[in-house]
N, C-alpha and C. Protein backbone atom coordinates (compact mmCIF):
# COMPACT_ATOMS: atom_id res chain seq x y z
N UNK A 1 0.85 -1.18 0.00
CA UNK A 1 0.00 0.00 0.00
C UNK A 1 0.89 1.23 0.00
N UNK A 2 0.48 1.77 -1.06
CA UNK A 2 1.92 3.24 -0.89
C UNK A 2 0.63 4.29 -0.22
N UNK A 3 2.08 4.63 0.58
CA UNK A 3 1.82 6.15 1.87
C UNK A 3 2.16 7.53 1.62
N UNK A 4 2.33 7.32 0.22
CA UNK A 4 3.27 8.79 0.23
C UNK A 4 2.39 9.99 0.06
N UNK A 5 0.99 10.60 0.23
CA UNK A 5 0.57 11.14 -0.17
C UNK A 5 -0.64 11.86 1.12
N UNK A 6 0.01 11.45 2.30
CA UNK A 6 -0.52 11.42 3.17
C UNK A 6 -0.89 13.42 3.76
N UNK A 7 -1.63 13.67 3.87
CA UNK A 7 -3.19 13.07 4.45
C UNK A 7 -3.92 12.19 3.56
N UNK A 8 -4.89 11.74 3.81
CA UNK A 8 -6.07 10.97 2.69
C UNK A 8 -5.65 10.00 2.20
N UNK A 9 -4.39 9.34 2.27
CA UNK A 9 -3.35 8.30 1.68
C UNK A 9 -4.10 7.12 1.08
N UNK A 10 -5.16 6.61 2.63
CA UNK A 10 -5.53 5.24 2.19
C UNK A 10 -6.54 4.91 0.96
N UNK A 11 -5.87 4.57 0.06
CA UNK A 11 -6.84 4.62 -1.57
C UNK A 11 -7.15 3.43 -1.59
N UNK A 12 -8.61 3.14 -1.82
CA UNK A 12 -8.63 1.70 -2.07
C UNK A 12 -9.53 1.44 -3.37
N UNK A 13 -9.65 2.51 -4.12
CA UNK A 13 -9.76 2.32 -5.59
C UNK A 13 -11.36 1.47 -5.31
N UNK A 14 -11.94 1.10 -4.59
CA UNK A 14 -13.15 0.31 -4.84
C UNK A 14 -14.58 1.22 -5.65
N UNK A 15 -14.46 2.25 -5.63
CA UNK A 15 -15.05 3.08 -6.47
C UNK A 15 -14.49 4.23 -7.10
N UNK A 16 -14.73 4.43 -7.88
CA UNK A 16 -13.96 5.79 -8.94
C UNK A 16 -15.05 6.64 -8.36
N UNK A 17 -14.83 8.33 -7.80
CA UNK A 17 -15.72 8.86 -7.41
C UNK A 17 -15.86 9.94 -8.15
N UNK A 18 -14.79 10.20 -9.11
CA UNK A 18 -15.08 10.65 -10.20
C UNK A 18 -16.13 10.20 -11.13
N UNK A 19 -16.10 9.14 -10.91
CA UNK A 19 -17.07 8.66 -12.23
C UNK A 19 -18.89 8.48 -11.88
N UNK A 20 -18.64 8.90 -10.65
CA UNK A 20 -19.90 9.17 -10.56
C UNK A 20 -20.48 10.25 -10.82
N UNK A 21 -19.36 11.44 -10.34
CA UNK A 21 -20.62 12.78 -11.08
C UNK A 21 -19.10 13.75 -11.69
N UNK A 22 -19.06 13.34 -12.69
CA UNK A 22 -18.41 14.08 -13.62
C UNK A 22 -17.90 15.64 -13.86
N UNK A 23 -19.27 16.40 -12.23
CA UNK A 23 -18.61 17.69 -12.17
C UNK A 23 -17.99 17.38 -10.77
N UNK A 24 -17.61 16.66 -9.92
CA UNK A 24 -17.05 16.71 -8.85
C UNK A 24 -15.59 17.41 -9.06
N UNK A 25 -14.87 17.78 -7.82
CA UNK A 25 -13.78 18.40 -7.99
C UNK A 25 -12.56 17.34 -7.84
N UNK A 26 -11.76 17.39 -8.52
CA UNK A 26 -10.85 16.09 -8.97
C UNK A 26 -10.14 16.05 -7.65
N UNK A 27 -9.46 15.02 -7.37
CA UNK A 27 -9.13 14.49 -6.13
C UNK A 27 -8.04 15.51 -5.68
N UNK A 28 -7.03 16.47 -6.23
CA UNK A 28 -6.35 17.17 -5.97
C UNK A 28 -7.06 18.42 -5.26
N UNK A 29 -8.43 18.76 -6.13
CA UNK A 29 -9.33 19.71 -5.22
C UNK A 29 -9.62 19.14 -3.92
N UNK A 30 -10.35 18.12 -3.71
CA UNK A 30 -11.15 17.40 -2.57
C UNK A 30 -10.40 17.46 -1.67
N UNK A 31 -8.62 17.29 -1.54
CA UNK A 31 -7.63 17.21 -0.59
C UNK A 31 -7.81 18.60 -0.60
N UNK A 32 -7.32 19.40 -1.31
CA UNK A 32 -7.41 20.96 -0.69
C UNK A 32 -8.45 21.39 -0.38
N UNK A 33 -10.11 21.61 -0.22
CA UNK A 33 -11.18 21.68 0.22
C UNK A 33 -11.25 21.03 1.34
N UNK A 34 -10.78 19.42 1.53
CA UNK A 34 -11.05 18.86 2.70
C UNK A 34 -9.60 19.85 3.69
N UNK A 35 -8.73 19.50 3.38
CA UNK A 35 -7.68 20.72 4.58
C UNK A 35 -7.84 21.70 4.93
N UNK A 36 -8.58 22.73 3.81
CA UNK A 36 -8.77 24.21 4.65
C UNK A 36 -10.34 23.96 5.47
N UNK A 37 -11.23 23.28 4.94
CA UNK A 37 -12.28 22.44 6.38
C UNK A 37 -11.97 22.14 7.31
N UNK A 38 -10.99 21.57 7.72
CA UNK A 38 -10.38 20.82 8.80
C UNK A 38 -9.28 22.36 9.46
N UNK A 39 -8.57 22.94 8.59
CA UNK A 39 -7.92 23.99 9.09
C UNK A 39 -8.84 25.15 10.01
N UNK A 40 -9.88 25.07 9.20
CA UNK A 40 -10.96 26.22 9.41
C UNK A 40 -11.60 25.84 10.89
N UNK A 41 -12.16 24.57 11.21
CA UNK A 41 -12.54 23.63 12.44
C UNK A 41 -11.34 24.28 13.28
N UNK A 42 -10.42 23.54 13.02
CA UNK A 42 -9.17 23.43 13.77
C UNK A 42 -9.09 25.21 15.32
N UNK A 43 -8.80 26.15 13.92
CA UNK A 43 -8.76 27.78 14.57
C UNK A 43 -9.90 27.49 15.37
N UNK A 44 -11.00 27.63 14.87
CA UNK A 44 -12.57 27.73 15.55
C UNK A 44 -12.41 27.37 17.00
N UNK A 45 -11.62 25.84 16.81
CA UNK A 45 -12.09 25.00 18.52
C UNK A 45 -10.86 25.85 19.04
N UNK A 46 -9.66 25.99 18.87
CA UNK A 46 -8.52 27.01 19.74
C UNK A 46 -9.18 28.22 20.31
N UNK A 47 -9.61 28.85 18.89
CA UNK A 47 -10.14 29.72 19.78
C UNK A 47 -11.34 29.56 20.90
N UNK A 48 -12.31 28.88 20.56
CA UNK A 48 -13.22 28.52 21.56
C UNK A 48 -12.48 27.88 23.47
N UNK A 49 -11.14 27.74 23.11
CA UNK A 49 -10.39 27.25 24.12
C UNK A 49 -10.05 25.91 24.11
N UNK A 50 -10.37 25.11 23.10
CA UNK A 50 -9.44 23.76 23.28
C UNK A 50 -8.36 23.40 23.22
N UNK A 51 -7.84 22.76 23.76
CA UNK A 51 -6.42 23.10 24.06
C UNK A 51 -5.68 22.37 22.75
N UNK A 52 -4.56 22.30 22.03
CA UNK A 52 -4.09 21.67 20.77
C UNK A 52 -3.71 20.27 20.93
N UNK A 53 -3.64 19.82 21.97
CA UNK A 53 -3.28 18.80 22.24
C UNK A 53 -4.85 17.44 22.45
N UNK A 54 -5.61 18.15 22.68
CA UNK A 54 -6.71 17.82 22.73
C UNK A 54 -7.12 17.73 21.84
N UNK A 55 -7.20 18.36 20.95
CA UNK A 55 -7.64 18.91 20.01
C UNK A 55 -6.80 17.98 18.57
N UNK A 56 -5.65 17.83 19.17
CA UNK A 56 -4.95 16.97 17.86
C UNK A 56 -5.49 15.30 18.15
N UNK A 57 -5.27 15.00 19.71
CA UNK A 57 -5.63 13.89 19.66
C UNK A 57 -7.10 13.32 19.42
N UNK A 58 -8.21 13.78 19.46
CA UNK A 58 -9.58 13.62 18.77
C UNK A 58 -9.47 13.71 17.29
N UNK A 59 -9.06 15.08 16.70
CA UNK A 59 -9.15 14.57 15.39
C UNK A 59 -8.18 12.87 15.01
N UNK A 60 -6.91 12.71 15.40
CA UNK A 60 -6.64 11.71 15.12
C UNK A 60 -7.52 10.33 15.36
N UNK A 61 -8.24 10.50 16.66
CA UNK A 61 -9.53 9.65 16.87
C UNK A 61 -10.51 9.75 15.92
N UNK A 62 -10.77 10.57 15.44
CA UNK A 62 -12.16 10.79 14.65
C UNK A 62 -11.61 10.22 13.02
N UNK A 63 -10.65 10.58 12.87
CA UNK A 63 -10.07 10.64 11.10
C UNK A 63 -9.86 8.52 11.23
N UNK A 64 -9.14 8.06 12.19
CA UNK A 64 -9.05 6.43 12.23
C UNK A 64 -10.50 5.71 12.68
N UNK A 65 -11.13 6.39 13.64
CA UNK A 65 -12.41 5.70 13.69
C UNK A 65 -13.25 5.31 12.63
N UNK A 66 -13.24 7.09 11.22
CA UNK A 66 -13.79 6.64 10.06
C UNK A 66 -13.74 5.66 8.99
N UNK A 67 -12.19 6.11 8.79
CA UNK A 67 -11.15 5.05 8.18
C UNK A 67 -11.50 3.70 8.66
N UNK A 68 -11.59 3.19 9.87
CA UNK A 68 -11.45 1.85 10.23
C UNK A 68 -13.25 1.65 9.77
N UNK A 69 -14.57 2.28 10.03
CA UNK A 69 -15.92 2.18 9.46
C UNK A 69 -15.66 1.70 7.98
N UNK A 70 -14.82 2.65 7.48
CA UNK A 70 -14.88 2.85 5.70
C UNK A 70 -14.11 1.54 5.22
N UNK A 71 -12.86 0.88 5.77
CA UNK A 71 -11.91 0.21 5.59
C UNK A 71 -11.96 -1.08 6.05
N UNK A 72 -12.11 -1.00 7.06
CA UNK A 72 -11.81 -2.46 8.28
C UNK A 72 -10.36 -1.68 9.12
N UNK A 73 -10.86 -2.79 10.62
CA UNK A 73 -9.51 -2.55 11.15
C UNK A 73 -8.12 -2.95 10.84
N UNK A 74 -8.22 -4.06 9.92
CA UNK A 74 -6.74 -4.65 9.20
C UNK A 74 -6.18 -3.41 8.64
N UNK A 75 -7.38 -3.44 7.46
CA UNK A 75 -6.81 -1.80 6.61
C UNK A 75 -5.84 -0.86 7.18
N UNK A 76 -6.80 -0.27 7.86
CA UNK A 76 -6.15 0.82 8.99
C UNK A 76 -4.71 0.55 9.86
N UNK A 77 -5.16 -0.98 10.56
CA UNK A 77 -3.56 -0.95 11.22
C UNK A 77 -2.50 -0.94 10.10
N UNK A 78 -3.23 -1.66 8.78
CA UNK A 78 -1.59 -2.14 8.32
C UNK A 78 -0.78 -0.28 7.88
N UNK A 79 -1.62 0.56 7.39
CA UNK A 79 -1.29 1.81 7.22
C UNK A 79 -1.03 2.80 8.25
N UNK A 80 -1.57 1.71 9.46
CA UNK A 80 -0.86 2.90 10.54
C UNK A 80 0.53 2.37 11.04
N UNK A 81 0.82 1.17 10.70
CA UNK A 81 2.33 0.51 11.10
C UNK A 81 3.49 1.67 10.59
N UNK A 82 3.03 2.25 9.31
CA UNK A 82 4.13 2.80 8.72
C UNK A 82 3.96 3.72 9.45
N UNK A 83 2.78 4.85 9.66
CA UNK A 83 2.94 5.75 10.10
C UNK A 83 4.71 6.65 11.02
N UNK A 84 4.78 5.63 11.91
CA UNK A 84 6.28 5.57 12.75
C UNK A 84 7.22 6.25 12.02
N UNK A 85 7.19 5.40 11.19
CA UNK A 85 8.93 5.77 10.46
C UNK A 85 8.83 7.22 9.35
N UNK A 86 7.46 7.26 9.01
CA UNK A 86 7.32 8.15 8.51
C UNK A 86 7.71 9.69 9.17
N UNK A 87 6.93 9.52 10.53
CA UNK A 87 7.11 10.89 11.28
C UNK A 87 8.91 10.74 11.66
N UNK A 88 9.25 9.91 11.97
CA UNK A 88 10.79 9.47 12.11
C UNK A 88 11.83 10.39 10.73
N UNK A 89 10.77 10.37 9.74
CA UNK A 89 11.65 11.01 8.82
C UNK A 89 11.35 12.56 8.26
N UNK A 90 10.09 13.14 8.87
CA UNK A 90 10.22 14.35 9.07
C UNK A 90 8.77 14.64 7.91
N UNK A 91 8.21 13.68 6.96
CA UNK A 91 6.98 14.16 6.60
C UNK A 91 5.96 14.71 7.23
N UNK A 92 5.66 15.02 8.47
CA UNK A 92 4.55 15.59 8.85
C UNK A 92 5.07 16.51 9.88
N UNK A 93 6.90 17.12 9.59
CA UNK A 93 7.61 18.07 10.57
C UNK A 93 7.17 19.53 9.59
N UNK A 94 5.93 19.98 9.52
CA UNK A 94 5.89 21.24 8.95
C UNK A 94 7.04 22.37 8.69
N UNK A 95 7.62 23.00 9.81
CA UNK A 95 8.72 23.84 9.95
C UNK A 95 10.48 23.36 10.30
N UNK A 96 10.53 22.32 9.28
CA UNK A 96 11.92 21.71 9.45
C UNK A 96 12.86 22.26 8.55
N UNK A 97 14.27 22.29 9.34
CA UNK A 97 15.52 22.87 8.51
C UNK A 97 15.99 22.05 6.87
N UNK A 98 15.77 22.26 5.80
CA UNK A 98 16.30 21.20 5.19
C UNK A 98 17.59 21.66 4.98
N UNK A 99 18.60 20.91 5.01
CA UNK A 99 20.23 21.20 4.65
C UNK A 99 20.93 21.47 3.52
C-alpha cells in the first residue's frame, strides 16, 4: 500500500468517485477543500479554548475511527504501522531545517 501522499493516503480504488458525477472536484481539489475544512474547524475550537493537544488527539480519533468504518480494522492498522517511520523522517515536521 503506498503512503506517500498522506493526508487521505488510504486509496482503495473500490469506487472511482469521479465517475460518478463528472462535475465533482478532482481528487487534488477534494484534498485541498477537505484541509482548509479541517484547518478552518481546527482555529474555531482554539479559539473557543481547546487546548491543541486535545484537540490533535480527537481529530486523530475521529479521522481512524472513520477510516477503520470505511476500511476495516486490518486496513487501517496495516497503514498505521508505517505511520512511525514516517514521522521518524520528518513528513509531517511542517517547519523543518532542510540542509
Amino acid at each position: 500500500m503506498d503512503h506517500s501522499d498522506f493526508p487521505g493516503d488510504l486509496t482503495l480504488n473500490v469506487l472511482d468517485d469521479e465517475s460518478l458525477d463528472p462535475d465533482a472536484p478532482d481528487e487534488g481539489e477534494q484534498r485541498q477543500i477537505a484541509l482548509q475544512n479541517i484547518l478552518d474547524a481546527w482555529d474555531e475550537a482554539l479559539v473557543e479554548g481547546v487546548s491543541p493537544d486535545i484537540l490533535a488527539t480527537t481529530a486523530i480519533f475521529a479521522a481512524l475511527s472513520d477510516m477503520v468504518e470505511s476500511y476495516g480494522e486490518e486496513t487501517v492498522a496495516d497503514m498505521a504501522e508505517g505511520l512511525a517511520d514516517r514521522v521518524r523522517q520528518g513528513e509531517f515536521t511542517l517547519n523543518r531545517i532542510m540542509n
